[in-house]
Protein backbone atom coordinates (compact mmCIF):
# COMPACT_ATOMS: atom_id res chain seq x y z
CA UNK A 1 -6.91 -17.02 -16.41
CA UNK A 2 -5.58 -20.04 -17.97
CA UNK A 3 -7.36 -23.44 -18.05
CA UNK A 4 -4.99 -26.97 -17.45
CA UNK A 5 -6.25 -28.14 -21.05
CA UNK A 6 -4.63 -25.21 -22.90
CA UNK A 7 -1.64 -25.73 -20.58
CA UNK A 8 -1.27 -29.88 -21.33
CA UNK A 9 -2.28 -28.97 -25.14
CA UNK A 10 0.78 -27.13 -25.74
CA UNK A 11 -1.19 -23.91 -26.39
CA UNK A 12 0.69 -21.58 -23.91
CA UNK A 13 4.57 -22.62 -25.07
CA UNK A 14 6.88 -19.82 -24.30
CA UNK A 15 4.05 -18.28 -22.00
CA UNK A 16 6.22 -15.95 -19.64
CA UNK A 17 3.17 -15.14 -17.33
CA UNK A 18 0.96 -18.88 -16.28
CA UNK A 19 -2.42 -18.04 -14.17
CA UNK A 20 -3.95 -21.23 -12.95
CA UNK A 21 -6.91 -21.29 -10.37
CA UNK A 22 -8.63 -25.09 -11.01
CA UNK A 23 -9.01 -26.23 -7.65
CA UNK A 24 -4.98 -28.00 -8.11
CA UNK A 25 -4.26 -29.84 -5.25
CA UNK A 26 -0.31 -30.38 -6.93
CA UNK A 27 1.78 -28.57 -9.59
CA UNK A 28 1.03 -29.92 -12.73
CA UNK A 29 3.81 -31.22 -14.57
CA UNK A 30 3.19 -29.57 -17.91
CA UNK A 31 4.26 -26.21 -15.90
CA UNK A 32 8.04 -27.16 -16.33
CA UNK A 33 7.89 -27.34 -20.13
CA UNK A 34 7.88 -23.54 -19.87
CA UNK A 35 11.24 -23.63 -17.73
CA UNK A 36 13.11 -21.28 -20.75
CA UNK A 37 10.39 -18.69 -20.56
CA UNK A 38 8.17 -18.71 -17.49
CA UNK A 39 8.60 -15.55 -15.04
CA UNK A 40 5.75 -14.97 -13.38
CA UNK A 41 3.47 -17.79 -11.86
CA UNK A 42 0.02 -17.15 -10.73
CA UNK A 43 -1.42 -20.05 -8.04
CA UNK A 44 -3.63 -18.02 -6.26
CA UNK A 45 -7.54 -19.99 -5.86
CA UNK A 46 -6.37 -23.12 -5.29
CA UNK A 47 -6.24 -26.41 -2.84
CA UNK A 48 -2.37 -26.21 -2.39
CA UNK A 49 -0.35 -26.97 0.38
CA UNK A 50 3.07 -27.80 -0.73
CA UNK A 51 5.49 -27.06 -3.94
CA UNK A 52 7.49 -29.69 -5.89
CA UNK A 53 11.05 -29.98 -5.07
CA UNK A 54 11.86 -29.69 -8.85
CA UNK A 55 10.76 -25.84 -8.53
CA UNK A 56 13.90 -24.64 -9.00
CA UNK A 57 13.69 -25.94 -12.63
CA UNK A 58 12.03 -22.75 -13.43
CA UNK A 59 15.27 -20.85 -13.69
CA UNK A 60 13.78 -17.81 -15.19
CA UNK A 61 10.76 -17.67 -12.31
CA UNK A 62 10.71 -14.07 -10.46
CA UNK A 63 7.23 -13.76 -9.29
CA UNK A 64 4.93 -16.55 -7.26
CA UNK A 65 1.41 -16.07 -6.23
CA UNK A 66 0.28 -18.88 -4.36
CA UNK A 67 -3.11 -16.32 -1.71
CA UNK A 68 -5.89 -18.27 -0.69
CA UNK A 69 -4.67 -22.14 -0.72
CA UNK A 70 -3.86 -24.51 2.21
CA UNK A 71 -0.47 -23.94 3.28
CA UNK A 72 0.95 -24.08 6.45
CA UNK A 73 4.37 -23.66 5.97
CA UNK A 74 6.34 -21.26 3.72
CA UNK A 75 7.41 -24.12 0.98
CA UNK A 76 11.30 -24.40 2.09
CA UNK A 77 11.98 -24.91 -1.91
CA UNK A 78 11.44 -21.30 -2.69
CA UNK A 79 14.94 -20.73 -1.33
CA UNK A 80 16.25 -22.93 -4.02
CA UNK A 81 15.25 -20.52 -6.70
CA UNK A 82 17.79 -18.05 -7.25
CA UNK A 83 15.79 -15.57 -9.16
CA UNK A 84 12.88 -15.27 -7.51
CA UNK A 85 12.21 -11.56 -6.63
CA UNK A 86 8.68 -11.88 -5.90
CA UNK A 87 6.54 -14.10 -3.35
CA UNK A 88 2.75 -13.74 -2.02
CA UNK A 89 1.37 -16.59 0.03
CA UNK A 90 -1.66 -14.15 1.71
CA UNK A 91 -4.77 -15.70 2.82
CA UNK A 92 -3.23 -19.17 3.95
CA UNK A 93 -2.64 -20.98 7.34
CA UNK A 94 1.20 -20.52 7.78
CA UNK A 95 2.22 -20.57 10.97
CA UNK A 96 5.89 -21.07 9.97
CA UNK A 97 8.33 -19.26 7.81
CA UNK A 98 11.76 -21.76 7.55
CA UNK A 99 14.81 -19.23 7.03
CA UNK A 100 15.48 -21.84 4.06
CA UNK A 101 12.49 -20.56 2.31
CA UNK A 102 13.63 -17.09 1.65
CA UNK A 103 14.91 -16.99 -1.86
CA UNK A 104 18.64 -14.83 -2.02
CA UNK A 105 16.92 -12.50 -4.51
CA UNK A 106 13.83 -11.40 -2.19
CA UNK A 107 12.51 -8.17 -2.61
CA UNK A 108 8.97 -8.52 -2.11
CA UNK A 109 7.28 -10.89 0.38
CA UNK A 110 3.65 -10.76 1.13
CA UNK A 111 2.47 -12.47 3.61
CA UNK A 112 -0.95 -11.03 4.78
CA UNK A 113 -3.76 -12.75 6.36
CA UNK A 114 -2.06 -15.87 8.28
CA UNK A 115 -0.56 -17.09 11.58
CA UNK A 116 2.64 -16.15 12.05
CA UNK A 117 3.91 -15.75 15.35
CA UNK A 118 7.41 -15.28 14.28
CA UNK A 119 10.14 -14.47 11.20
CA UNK A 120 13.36 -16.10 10.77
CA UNK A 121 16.38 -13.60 11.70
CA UNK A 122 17.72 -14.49 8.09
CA UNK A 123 15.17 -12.43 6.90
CA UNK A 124 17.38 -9.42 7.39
CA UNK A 125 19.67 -10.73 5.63
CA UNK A 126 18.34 -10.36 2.59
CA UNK A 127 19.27 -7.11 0.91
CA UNK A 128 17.05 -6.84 -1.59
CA UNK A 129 14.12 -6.30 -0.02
CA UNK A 130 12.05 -3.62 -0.86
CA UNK A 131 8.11 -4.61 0.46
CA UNK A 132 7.26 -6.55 3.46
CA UNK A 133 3.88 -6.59 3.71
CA UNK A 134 2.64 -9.26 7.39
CA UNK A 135 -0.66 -7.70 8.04
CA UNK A 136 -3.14 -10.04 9.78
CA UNK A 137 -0.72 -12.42 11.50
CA UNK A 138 0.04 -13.20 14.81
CA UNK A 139 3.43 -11.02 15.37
CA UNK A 140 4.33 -9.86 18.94
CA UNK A 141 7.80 -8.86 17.48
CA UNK A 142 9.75 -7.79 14.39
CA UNK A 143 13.70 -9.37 13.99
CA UNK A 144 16.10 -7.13 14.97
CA UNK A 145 17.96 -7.86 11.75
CA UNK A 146 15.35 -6.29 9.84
CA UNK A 147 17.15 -2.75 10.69
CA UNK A 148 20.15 -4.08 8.40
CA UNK A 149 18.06 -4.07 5.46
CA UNK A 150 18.79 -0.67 4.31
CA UNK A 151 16.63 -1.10 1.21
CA UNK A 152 13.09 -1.67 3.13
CA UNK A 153 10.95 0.75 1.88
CA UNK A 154 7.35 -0.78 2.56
CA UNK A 155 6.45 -2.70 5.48
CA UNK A 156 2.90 -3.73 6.12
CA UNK A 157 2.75 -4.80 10.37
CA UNK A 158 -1.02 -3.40 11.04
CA UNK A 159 -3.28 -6.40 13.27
CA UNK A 160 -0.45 -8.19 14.93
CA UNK A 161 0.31 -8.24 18.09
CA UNK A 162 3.17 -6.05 18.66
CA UNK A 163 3.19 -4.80 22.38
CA UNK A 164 5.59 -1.33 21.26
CA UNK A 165 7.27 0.00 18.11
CA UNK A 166 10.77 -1.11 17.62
CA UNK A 167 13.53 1.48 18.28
CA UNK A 168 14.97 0.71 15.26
CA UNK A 169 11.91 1.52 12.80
CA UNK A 170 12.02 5.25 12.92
CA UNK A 171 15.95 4.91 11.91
CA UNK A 172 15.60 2.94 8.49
CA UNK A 173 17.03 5.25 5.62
CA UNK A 174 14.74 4.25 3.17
CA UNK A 175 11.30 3.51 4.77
CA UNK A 176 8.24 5.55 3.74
CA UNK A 177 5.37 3.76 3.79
CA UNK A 178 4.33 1.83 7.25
CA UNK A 179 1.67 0.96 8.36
CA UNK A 180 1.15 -0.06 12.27
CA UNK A 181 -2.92 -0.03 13.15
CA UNK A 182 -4.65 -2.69 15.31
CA UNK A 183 -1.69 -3.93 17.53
CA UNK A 184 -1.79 -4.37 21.30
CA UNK A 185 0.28 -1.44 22.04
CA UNK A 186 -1.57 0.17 24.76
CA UNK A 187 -2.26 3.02 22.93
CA UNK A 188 -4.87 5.54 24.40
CA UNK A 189 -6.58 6.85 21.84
CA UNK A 190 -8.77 9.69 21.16
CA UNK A 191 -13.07 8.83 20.35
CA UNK A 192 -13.86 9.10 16.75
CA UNK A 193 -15.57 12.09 15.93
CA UNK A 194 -19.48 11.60 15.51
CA UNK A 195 -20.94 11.24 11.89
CA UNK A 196 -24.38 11.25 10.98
CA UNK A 197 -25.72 8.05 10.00
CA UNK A 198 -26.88 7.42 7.25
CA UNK A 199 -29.58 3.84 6.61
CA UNK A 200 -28.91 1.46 3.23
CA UNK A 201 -32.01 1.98 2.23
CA UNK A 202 -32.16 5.30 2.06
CA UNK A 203 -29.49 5.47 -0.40
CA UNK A 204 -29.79 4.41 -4.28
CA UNK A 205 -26.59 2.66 -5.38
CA UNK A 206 -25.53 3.80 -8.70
CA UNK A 207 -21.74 3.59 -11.02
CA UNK A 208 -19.07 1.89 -9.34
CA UNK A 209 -16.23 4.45 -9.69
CA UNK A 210 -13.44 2.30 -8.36
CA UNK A 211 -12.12 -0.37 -6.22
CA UNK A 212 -9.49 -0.80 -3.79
CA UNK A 213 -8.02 -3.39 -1.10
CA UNK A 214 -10.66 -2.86 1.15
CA UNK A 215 -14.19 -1.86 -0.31
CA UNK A 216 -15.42 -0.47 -3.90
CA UNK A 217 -16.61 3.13 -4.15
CA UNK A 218 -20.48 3.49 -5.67
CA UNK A 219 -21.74 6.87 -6.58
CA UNK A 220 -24.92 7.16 -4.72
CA UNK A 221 -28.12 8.99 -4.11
CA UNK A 222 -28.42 10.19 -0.68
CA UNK A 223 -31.61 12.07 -0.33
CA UNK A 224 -30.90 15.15 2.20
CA UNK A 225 -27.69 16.13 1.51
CA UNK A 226 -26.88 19.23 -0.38
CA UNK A 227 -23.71 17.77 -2.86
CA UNK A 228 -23.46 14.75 -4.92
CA UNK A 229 -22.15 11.62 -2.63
CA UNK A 230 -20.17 8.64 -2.99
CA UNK A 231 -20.24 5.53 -0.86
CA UNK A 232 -17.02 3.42 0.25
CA UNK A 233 -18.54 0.26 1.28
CA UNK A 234 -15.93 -2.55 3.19
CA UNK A 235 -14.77 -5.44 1.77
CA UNK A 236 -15.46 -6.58 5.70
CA UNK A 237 -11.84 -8.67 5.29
CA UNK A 238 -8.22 -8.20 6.15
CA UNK A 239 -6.81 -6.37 3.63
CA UNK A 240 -2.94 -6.07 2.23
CA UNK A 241 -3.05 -2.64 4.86
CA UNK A 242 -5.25 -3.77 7.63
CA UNK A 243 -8.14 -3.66 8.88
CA UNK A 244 -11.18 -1.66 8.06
CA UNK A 245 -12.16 -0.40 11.48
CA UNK A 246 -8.42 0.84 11.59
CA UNK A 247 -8.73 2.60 8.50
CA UNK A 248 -13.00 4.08 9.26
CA UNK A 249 -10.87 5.25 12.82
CA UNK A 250 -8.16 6.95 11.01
CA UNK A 251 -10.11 8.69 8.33
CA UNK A 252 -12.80 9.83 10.90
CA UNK A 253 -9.82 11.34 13.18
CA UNK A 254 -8.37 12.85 10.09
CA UNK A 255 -11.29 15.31 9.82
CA UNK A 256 -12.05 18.05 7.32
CA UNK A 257 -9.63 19.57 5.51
CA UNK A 258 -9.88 21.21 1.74
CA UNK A 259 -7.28 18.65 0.17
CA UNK A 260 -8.48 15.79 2.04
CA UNK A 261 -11.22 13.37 1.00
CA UNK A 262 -12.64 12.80 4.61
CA UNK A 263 -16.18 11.27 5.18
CA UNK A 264 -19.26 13.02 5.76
CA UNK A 265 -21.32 10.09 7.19
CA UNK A 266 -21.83 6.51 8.31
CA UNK A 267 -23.64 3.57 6.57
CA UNK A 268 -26.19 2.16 8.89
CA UNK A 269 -28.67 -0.52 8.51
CA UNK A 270 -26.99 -2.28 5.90
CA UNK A 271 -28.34 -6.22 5.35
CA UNK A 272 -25.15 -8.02 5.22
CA UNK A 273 -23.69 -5.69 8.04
CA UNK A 274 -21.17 -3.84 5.68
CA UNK A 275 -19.69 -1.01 7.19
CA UNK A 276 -19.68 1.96 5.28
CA UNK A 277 -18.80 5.59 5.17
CA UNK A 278 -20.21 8.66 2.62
CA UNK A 279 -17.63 11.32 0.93
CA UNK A 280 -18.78 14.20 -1.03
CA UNK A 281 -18.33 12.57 -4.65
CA UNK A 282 -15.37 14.24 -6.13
CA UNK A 283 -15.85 15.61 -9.82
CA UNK A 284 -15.81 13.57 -12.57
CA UNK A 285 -13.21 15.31 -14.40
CA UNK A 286 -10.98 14.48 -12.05
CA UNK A 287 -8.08 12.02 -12.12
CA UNK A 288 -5.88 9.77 -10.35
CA UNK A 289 -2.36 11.14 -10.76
CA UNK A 290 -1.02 7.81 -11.44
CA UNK A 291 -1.53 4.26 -11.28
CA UNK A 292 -0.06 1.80 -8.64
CA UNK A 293 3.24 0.34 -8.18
CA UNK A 294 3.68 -2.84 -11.05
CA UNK A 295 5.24 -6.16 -10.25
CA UNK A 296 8.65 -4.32 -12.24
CA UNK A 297 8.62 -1.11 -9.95
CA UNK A 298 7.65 -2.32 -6.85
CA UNK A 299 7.23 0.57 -4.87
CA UNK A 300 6.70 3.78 -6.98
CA UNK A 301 3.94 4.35 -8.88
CA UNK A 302 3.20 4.05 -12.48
CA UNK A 303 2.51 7.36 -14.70
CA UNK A 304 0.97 7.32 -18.04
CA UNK A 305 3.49 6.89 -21.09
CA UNK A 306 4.29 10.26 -21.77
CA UNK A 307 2.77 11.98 -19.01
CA UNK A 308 3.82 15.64 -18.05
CA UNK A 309 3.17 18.23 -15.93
CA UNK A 310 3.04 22.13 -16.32
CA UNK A 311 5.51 23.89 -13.30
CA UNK A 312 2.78 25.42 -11.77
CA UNK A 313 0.55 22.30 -11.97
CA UNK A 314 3.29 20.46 -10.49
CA UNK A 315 3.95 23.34 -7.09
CA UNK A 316 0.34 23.26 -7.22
CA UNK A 317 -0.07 19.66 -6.54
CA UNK A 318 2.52 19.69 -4.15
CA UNK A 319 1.19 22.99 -2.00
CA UNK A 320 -2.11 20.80 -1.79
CA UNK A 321 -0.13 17.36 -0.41
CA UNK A 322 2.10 19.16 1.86
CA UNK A 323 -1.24 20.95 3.26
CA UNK A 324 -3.02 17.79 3.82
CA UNK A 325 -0.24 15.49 4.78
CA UNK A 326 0.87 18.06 7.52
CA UNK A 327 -3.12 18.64 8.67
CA UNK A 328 -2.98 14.82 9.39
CA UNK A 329 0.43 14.86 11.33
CA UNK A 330 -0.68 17.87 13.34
CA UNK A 331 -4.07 15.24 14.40
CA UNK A 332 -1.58 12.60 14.89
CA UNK A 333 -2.40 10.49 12.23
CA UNK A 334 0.21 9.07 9.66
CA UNK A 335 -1.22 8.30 6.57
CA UNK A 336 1.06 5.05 5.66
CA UNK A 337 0.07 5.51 1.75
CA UNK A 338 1.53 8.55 0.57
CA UNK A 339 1.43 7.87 -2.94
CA UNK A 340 0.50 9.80 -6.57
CA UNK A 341 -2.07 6.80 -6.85
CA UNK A 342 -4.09 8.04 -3.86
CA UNK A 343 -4.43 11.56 -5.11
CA UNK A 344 -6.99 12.86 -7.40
CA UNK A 345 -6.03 15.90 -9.28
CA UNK A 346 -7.88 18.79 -11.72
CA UNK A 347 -6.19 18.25 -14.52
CA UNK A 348 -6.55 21.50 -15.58
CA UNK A 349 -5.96 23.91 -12.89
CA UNK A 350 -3.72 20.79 -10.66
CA UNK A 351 -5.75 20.99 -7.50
CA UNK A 352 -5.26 17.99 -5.74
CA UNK A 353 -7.38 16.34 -2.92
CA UNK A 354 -5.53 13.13 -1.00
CA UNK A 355 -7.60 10.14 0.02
CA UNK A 356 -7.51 6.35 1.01
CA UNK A 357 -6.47 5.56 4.78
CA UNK A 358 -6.55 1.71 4.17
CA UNK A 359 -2.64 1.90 5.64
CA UNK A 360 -3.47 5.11 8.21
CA UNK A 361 -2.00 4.61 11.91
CA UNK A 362 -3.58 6.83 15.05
CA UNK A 363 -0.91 7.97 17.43
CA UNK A 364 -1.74 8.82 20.44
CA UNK A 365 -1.52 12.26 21.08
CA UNK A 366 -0.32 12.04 24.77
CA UNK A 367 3.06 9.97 23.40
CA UNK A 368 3.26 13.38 21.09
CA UNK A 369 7.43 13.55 21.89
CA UNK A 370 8.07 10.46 19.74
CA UNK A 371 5.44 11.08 17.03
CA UNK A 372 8.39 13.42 14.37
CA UNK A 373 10.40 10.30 14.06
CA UNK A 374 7.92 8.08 12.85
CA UNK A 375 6.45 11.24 10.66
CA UNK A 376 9.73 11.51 9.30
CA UNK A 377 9.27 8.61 7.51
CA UNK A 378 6.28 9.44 5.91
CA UNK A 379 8.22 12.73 4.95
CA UNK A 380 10.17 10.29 2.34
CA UNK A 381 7.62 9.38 0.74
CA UNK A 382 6.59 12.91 0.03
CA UNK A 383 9.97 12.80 -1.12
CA UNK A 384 9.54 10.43 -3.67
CA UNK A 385 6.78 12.30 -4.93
CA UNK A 386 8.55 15.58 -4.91
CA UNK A 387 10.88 13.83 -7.24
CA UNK A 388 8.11 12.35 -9.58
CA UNK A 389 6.30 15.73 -9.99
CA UNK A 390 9.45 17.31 -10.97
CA UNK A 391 10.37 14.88 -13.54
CA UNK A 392 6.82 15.34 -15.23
CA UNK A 393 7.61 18.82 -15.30
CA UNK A 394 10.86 18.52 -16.25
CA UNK A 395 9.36 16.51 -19.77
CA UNK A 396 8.75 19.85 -20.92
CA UNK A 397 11.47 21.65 -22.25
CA UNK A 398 10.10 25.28 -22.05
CA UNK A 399 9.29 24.62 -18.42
CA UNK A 400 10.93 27.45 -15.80
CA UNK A 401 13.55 25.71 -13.42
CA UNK A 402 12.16 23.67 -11.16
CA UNK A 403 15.34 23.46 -8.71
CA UNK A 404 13.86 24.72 -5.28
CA UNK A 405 11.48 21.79 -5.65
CA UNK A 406 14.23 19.08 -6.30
CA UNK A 407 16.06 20.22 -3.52
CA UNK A 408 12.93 19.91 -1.56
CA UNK A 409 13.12 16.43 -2.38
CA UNK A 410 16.39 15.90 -1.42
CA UNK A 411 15.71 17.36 2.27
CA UNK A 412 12.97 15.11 2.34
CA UNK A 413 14.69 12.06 1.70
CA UNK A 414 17.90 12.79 3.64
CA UNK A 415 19.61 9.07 4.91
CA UNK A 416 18.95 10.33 8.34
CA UNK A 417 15.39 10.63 8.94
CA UNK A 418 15.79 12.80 11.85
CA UNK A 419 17.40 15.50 9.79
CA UNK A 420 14.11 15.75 7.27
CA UNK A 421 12.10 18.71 7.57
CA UNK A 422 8.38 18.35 9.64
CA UNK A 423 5.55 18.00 7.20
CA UNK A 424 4.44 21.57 8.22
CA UNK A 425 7.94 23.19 7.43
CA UNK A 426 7.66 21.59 4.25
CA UNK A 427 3.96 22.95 3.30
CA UNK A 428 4.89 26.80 4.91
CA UNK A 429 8.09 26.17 2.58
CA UNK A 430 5.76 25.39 -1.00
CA UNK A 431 3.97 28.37 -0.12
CA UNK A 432 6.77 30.55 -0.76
CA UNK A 433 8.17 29.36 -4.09
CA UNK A 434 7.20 29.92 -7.47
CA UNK A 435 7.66 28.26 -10.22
């Protein structure tokens, strides 16, 4: 974080990244000095609610955090910048997004946590865009336009107030990762299964072994139970996915599967009243497959530089994915985050277990006929990481053809969602092929 002192010393000249959280009420001035450099501006923390009309002065700006201020209103001058790429304004008051405020250059547009009750028709008129993510507004409907934006391949719409899924969604080429939880749709859904409870203080809280949008994962004691444990405990906020009952629901109706990281039992008792849920603590050799999407890729992950795969480590990794993904379709449960970043891995043998339902929807299983269209887009995404398992294999250049699992990947991400194969065609299909 940068402080205003370094930024009105002249310390941070030709700065192309600026983080400022110091309780600014207004832009500073001093920011414009960096017009010839500056690309990405951080805002987030502050007392904002508008943007100078001289914005546009940063000619070289593509990315503007502005979560938790005071806005009410999508700053209209954020249309006059013609190379922004990148805007998040989560965690405000807005209540109105002006069609003028949509830069030409949009491709990602968060907009989480705040009060919309409506988007401007222009937005689908933006072709660019890649990553909508509206969580936690006050949506009862999606523009129609949207469905001309053929590049949409994110989009965040959990706790709205959507009354029924657009036609349209389940016919957008390049969607794969959705996310739909806690909207008024009607939906009758099946009771979460019962978990034992488990109280906070009988558990010992030890390492934190990671953190994600909506809790941090401890390593625990948890006298009684027969395997090591691990402890997801909720952030208890809206989150860039949803919300976390949506995502305890989802995970609990997911149930037990080998290649699924599904909890084992429920926090109880806890002071602040955290919600919680216990997983059998995965092994500590294991690793995430890859890192999250970065401000340059937008929506596919990030691997390691030089990272490869052996073939069999690859079709070993996808066996596993297919087999989990498919177990969650056949429950009716999409898992909305299909991604290498959500998978843990052996990364000597390739096993692979698939976790984190943060962007999970429950269908409801008596609405079953409509359920392969939306799975079809999830299908994509396994796609996409068909295609990044093959390249890692690929890297090697005594590494056995690894054709049949390419044109897996192309199946999967056919223009026409309706032509993809089922999740469970797919996983009978990896079981067959060698490397």
């Amino acid at each position: 974080m940068h402080t205003l002192e370094q930024l009105r010393s002249g310390a941070l000249a030709g700065t192309r990244r600026l983080d400022l959280s110091c309780d600014l009420t207004e832009l500073p001035e001093e920011v414009f000095a960096l017009a010839d450099t500056l690309e990405v501006l951080n805002l987030s923390g502050n007392r904002l609610r508008n943007l100078p009309h001289q914005l546009p002065r940063l000619h070289k700006l593509l990315v503007l955090f502005a979560s938790d201020n005071a806005f009410t209103v999508l700053p209209e001058v954020l249309g006059d910048c013609p190379t922004l790429q990148m805007i998040g304004f989560k965690a405000n008051r807005i209540a109105d997004v002006p069609a003028a405020a949509l830069p030409p250059a949009l491709r990602w547009l968060t907009l989480t946590d705040n009060a919309i009750r409506q988007l401007p028709k222009e937005l689908g008129q933006r072709p660019a865009l890649q990553k909508l993510l509206l969580a936690g507004n006050q949506l009862t409907a999606l523009p129609g336009s949207l469905q001309a934006v053929q590049s949409l391949e994110l989009l965040r719409i959990s706790a709205n107030r959507l009354e029924q899924v657009p036609d349209w969604l389940a016919d957008m080429p390049s969607l794969a990762w959705l996310s739909l939880a806690g909207n008024a749709m009607g939906w009758a859904l099946s009771h979460e299964t019962a978990l034992p409870e488990v109280p906070w203080t009988s558990l010992t809280l030890g390492t934190l072994l990671g953190e994600g949008a909506s809790g941090h994962i401890h390593q625990v004691e948890a006298p009684g139970w027969p395997q090591p444990m691990a402890l997801k405990l909720f952030k208890g906020a809206m989150t860039s996915d949803g919300l976390p009952g949506d995502e305890m629901a989802a995970s609990l109706a997911a149930g037990k599967h080998a290649t699924l990281t599904t909890p084992v039992a429920r926090l109880s008792k806890h002071p602040g009243q955290a919600q919680g849920l216990l997983m059998p603590l995965i092994p500590p050799d294991h690793v995430n497959l890859a890192g999250p999407p970065s401000l340059q890729t937008c929506t596919r992950d990030v691997y390691p530089p030089g990272f490869s795969l052996t073939a069999p480590m690859a079709m070993q990794i996808a066996r596993d994915v297919a087999c989990a993904v498919a177990h969650l379709h056949q429950r009716g449960v999409m898992h909305g985050d299909l991604y290498a970043h959500n998978i843990l891995i052996d990364p000597m043998h390739g096993q692979a277990q698939l976790g984190d339902f943060g962007a999970a929807t429950r269908l409801p299983m008596a609405q079953a006929e409509w359920h392969p269209s939306l799975f079809a887009l999830e299908v994509r995404a396994f796609g996409c990481l068909l295609e990044e398992l093959a390249d890692a294999a690929n890297a090697r250049v005594d590494q056995p053809s690894l054709q049949p699992l390419q044109a897996l990947a192309r199946s999967c991400m056919a223009e026409q969602p309706r032509q993809r194969p089922s999740m469970r065609e797919l996983a009978q299909t990896l079981q067959t092929l060698q490397p």
